[in-house]
N, C-alpha and C. Protein backbone atom coordinates (compact mmCIF):
# COMPACT_ATOMS: atom_id res chain seq x y z
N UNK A 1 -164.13 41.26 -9.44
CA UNK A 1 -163.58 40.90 -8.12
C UNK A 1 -162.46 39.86 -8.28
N UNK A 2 -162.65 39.09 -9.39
CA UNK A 2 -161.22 37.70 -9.44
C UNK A 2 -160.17 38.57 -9.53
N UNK A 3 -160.73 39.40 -10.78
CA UNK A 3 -159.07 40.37 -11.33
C UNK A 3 -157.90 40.92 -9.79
N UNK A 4 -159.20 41.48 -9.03
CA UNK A 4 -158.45 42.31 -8.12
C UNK A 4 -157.76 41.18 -7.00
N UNK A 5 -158.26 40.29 -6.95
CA UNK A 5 -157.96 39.41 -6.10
C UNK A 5 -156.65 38.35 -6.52
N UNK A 6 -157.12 38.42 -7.79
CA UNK A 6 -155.48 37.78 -8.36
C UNK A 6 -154.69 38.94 -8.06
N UNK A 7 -154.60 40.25 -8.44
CA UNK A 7 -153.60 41.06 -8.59
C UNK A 7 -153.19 41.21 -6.79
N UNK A 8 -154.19 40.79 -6.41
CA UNK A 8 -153.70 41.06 -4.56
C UNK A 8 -152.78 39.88 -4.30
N UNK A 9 -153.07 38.95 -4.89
CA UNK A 9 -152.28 37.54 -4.60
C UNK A 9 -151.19 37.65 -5.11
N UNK A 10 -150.99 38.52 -6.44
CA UNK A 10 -149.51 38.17 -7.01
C UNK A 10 -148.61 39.04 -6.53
N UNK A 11 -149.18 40.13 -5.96
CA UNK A 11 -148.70 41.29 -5.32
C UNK A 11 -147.97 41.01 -4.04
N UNK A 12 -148.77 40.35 -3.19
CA UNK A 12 -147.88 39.77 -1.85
C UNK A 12 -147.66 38.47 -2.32
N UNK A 13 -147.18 37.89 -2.98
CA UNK A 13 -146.46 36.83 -3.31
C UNK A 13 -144.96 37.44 -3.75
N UNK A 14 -145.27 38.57 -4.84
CA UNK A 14 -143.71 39.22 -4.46
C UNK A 14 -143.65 39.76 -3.80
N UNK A 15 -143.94 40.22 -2.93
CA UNK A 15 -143.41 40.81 -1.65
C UNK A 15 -142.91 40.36 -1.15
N UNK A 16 -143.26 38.30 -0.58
CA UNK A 16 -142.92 37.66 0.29
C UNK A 16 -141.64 36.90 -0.46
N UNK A 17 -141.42 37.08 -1.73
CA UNK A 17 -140.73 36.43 -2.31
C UNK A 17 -139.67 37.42 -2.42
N UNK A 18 -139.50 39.02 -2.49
CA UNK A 18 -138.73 39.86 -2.13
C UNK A 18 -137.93 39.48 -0.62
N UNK A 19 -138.66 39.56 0.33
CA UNK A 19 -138.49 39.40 1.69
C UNK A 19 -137.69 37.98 2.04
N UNK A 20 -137.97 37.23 1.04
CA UNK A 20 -137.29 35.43 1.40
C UNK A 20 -135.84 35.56 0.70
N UNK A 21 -135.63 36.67 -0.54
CA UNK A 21 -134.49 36.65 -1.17
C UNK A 21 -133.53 37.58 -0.18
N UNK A 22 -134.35 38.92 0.40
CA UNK A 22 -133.26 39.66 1.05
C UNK A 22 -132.75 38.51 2.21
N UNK A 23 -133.72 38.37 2.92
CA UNK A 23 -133.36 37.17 3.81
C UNK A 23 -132.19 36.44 3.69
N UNK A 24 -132.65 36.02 2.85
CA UNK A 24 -131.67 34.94 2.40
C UNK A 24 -130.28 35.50 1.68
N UNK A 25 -129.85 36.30 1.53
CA UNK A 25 -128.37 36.86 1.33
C UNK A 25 -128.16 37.63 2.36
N UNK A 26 -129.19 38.09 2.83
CA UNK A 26 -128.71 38.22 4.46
C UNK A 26 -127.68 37.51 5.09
N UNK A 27 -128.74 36.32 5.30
CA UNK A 27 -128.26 34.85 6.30
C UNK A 27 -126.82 34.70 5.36
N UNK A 28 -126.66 34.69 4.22
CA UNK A 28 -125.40 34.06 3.35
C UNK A 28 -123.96 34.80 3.86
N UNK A 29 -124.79 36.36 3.80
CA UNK A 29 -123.46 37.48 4.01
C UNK A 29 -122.99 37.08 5.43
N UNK A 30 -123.80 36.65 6.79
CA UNK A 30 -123.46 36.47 8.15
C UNK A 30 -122.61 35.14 8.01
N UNK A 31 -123.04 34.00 6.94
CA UNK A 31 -122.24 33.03 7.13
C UNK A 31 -120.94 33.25 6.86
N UNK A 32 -120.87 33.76 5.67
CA UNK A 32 -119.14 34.30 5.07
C UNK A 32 -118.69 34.77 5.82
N UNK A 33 -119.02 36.15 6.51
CA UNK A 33 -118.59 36.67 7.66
C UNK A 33 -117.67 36.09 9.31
N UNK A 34 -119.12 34.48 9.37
CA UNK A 34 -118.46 34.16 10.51
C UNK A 34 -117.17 33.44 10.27
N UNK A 35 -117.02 32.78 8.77
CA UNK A 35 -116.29 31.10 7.97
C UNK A 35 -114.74 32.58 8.21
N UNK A 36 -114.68 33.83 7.81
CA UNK A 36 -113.37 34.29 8.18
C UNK A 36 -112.98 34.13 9.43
């Protein structure tokens, strides 16, 4: 049960860490966008 439970933790940790990077060049691309 630890095994699976680590592998659940590291699993949505990248996910959320996927999701914070798109995010975040998201937000970057709108800033460049508005600075023209």
């Amino acid at each position: 049960m630890g095994a699976t439970e680590l592998i659940v933790k590291a699993t949505v940790l990248s996910i959320v860490m996927t999701l914070f990077a798109v995010a975040w060049g998201f937000l970057m691309l709108k800033l460049q966008g508005s600075e023209e």
